[in-house]
N, C-alpha and C. Protein backbone atom coordinates (compact mmCIF):
# COMPACT_ATOMS: atom_id res chain seq x y z
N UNK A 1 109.65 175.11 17.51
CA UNK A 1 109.40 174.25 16.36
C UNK A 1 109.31 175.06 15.07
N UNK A 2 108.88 176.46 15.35
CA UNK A 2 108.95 177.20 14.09
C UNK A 2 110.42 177.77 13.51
N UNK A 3 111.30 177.32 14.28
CA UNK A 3 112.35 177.17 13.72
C UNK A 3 113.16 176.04 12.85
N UNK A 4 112.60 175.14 13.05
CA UNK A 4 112.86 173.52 12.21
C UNK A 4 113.08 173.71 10.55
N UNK A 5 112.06 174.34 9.77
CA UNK A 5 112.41 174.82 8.31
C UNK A 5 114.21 175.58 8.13
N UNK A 6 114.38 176.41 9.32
CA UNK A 6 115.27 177.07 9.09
C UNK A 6 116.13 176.23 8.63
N UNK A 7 116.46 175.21 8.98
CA UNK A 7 117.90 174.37 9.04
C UNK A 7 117.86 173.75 7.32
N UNK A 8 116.74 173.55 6.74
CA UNK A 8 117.06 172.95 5.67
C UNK A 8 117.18 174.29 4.49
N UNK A 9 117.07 175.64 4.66
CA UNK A 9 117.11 176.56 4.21
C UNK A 9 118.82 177.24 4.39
N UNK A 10 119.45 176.78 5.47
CA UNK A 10 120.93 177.12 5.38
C UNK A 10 121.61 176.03 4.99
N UNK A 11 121.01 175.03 4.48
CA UNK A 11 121.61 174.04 3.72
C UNK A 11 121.47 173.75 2.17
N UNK A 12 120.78 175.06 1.84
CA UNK A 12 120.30 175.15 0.65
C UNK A 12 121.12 174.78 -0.42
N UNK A 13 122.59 175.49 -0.34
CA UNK A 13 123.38 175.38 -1.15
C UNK A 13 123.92 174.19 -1.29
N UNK A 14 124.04 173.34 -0.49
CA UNK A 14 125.17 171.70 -0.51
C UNK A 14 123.40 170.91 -0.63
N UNK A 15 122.34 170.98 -0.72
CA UNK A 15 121.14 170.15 -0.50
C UNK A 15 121.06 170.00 -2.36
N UNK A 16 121.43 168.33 -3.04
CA UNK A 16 121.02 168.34 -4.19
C UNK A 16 119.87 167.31 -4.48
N UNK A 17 119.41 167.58 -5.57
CA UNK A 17 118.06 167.00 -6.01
C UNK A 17 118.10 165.18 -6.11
N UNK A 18 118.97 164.99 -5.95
CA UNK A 18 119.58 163.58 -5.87
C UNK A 18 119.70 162.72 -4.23
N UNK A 19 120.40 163.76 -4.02
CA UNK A 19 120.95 163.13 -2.64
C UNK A 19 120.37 163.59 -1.58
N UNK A 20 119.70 164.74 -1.68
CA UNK A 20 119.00 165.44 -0.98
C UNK A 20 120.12 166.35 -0.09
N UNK A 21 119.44 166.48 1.46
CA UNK A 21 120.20 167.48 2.25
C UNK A 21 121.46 166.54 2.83
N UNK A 22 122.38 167.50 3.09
CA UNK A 22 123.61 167.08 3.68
C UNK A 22 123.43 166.24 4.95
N UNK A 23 124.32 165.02 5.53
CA UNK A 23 124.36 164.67 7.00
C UNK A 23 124.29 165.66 7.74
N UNK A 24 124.88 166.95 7.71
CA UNK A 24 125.18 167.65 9.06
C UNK A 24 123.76 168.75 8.94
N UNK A 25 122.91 168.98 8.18
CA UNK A 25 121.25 169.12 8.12
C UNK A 25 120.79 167.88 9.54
N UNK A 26 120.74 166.99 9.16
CA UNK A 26 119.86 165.99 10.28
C UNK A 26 120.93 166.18 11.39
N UNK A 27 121.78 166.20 11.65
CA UNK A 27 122.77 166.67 12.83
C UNK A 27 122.74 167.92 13.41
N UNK A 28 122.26 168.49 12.57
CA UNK A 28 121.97 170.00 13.38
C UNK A 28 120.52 170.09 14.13
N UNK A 29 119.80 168.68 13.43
CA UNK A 29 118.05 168.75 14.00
C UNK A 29 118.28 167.67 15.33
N UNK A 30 118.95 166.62 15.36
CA UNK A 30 118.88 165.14 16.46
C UNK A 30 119.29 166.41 17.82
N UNK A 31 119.80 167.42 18.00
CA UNK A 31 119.57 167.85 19.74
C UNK A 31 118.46 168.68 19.50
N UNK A 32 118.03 168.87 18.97
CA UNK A 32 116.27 169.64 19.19
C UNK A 32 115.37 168.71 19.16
N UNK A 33 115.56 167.26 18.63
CA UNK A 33 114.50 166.49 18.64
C UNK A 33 114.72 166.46 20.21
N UNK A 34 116.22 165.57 20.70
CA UNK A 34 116.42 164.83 21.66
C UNK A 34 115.97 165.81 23.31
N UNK A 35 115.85 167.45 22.70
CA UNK A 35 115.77 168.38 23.64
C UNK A 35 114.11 168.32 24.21
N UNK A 36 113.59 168.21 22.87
CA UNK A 36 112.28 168.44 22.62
C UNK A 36 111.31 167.21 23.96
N UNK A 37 112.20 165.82 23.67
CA UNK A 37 111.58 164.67 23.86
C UNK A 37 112.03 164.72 25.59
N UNK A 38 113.09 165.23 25.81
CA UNK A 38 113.44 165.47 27.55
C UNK A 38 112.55 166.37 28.16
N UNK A 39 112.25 167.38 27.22
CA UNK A 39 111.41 168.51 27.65
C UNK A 39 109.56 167.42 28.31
N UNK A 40 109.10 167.13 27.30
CA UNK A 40 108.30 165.91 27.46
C UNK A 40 108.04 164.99 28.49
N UNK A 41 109.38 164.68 28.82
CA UNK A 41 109.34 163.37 29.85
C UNK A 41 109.48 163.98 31.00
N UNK A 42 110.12 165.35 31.11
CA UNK A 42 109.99 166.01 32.42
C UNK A 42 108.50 166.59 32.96
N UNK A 43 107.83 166.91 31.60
CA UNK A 43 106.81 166.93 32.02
C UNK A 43 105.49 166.24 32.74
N UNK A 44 105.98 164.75 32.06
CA UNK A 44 105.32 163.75 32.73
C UNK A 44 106.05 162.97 33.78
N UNK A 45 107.19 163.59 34.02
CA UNK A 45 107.52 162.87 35.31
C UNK A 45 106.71 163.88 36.72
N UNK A 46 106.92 165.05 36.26
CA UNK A 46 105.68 166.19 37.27
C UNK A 46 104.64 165.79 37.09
N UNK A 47 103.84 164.93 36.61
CA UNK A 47 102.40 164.47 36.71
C UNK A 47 102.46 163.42 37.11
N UNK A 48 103.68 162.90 37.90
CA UNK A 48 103.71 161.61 38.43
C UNK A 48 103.64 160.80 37.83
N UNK A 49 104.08 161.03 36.35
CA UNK A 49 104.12 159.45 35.68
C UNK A 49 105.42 158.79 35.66
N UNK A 50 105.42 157.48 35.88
CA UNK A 50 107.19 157.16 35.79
C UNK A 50 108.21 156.66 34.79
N UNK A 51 108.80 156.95 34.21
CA UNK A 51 109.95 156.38 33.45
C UNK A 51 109.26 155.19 32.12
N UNK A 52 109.15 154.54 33.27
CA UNK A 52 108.80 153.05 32.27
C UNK A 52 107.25 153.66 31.56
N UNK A 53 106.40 153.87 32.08
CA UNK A 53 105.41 153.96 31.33
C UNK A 53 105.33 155.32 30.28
N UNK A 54 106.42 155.86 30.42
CA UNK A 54 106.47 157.46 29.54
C UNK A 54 107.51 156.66 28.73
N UNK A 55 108.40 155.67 28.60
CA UNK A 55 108.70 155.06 27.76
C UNK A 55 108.23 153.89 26.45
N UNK A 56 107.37 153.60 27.15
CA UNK A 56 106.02 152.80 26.65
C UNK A 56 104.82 153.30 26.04
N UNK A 57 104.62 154.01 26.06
CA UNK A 57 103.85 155.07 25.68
C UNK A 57 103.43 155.13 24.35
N UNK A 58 102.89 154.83 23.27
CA UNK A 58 102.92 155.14 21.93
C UNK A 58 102.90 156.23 21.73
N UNK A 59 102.03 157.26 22.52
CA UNK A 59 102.02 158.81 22.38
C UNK A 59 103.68 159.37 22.37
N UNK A 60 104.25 159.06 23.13
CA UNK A 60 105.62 159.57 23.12
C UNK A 60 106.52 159.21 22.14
N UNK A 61 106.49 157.75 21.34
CA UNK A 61 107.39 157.53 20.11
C UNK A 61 106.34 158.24 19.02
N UNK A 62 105.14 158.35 18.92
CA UNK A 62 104.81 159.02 17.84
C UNK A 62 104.80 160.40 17.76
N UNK A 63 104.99 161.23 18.79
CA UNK A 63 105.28 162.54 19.03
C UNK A 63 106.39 162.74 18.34
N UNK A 64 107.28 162.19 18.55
CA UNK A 64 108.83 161.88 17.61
C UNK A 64 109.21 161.95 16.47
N UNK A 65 107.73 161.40 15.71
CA UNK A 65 107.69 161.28 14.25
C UNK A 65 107.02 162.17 13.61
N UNK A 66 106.09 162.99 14.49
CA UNK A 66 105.54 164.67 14.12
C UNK A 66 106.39 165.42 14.36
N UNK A 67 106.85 164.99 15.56
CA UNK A 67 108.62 166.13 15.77
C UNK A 67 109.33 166.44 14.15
N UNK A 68 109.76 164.97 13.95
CA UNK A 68 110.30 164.98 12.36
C UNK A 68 109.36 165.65 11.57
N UNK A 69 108.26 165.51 11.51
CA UNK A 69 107.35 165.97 10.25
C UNK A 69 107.37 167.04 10.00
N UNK A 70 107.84 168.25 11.19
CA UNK A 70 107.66 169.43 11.23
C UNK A 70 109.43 169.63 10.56
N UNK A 71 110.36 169.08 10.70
CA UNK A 71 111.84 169.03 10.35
C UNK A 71 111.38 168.95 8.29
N UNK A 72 110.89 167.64 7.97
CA UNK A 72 110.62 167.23 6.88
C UNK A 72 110.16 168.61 6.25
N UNK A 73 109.32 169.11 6.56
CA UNK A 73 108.08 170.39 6.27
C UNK A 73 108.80 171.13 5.09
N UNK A 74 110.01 171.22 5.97
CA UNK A 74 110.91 172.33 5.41
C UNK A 74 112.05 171.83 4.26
N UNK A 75 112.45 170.53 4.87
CA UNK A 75 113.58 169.92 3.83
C UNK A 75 113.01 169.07 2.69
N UNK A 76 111.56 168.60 2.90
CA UNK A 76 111.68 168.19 0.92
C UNK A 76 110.97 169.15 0.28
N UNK A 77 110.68 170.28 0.55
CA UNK A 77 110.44 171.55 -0.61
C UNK A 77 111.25 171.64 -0.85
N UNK A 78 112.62 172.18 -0.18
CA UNK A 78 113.73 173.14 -0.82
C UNK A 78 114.22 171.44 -1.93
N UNK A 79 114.37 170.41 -1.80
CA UNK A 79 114.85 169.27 -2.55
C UNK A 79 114.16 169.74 -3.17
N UNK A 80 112.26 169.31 -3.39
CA UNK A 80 111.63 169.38 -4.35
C UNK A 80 111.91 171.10 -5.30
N UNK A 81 111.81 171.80 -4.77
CA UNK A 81 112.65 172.98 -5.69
C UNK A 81 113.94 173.19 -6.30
N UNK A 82 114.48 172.11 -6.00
CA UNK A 82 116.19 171.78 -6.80
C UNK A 82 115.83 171.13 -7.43
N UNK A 83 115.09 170.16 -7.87
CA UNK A 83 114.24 168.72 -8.85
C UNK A 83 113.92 169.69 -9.59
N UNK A 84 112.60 170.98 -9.35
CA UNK A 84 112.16 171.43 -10.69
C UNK A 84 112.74 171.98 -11.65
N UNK A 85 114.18 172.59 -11.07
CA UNK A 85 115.27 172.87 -11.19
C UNK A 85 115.95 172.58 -12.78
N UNK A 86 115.90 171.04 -12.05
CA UNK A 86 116.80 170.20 -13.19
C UNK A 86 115.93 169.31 -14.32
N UNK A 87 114.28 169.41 -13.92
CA UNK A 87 113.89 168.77 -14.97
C UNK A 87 113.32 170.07 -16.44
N UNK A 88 114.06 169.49 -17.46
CA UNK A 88 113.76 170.21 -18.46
C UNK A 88 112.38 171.05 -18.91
N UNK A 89 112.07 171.95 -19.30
CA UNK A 89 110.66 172.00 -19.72
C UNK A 89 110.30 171.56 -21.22
């Protein structure tokens, strides 16, 4: 996970204060989420939990959205540092 900043940092250059980061930024993060969240369910399938209820789960869709948070962490600084960028002093 301490790799997640990286990705919006090699997108530095095409990431503008407008539009923010490029599609292929969130495309380079959806198989580490999707890795992250298999990693997860294997774990609770070894604790004998099954399918349906590790799907049901609120813990598991909101894990998802800290997953992202830690992605975010990194990509609206470098935006917000292209913004200060462009606003005049």
């Amino acid at each position: 996970m301490l790799l997640f900043p990286i990705i919006p940092l090699l997108a530095i250059h095409w990431t503008s204060c407008r539009k923010g980061m490029p599609w292929w930024g969130y495309l380079l993060y959806l198989p580490l989420l999707l890795r992250a969240k298999w990693i997860e369910a294997q774990i609770l399938l070894a604790l004998n939990e099954d399918l349906k209820s590790i799907f049901l789960s609120p813990g598991f869709w909101l894990g998802m959205l800290e997953h992202a948070d830690w992605f975010t962490d990194g990509a609206l600084p470098v935006q917000a540092y292209l913004c200060d960028l462009e606003i005049p002093v």
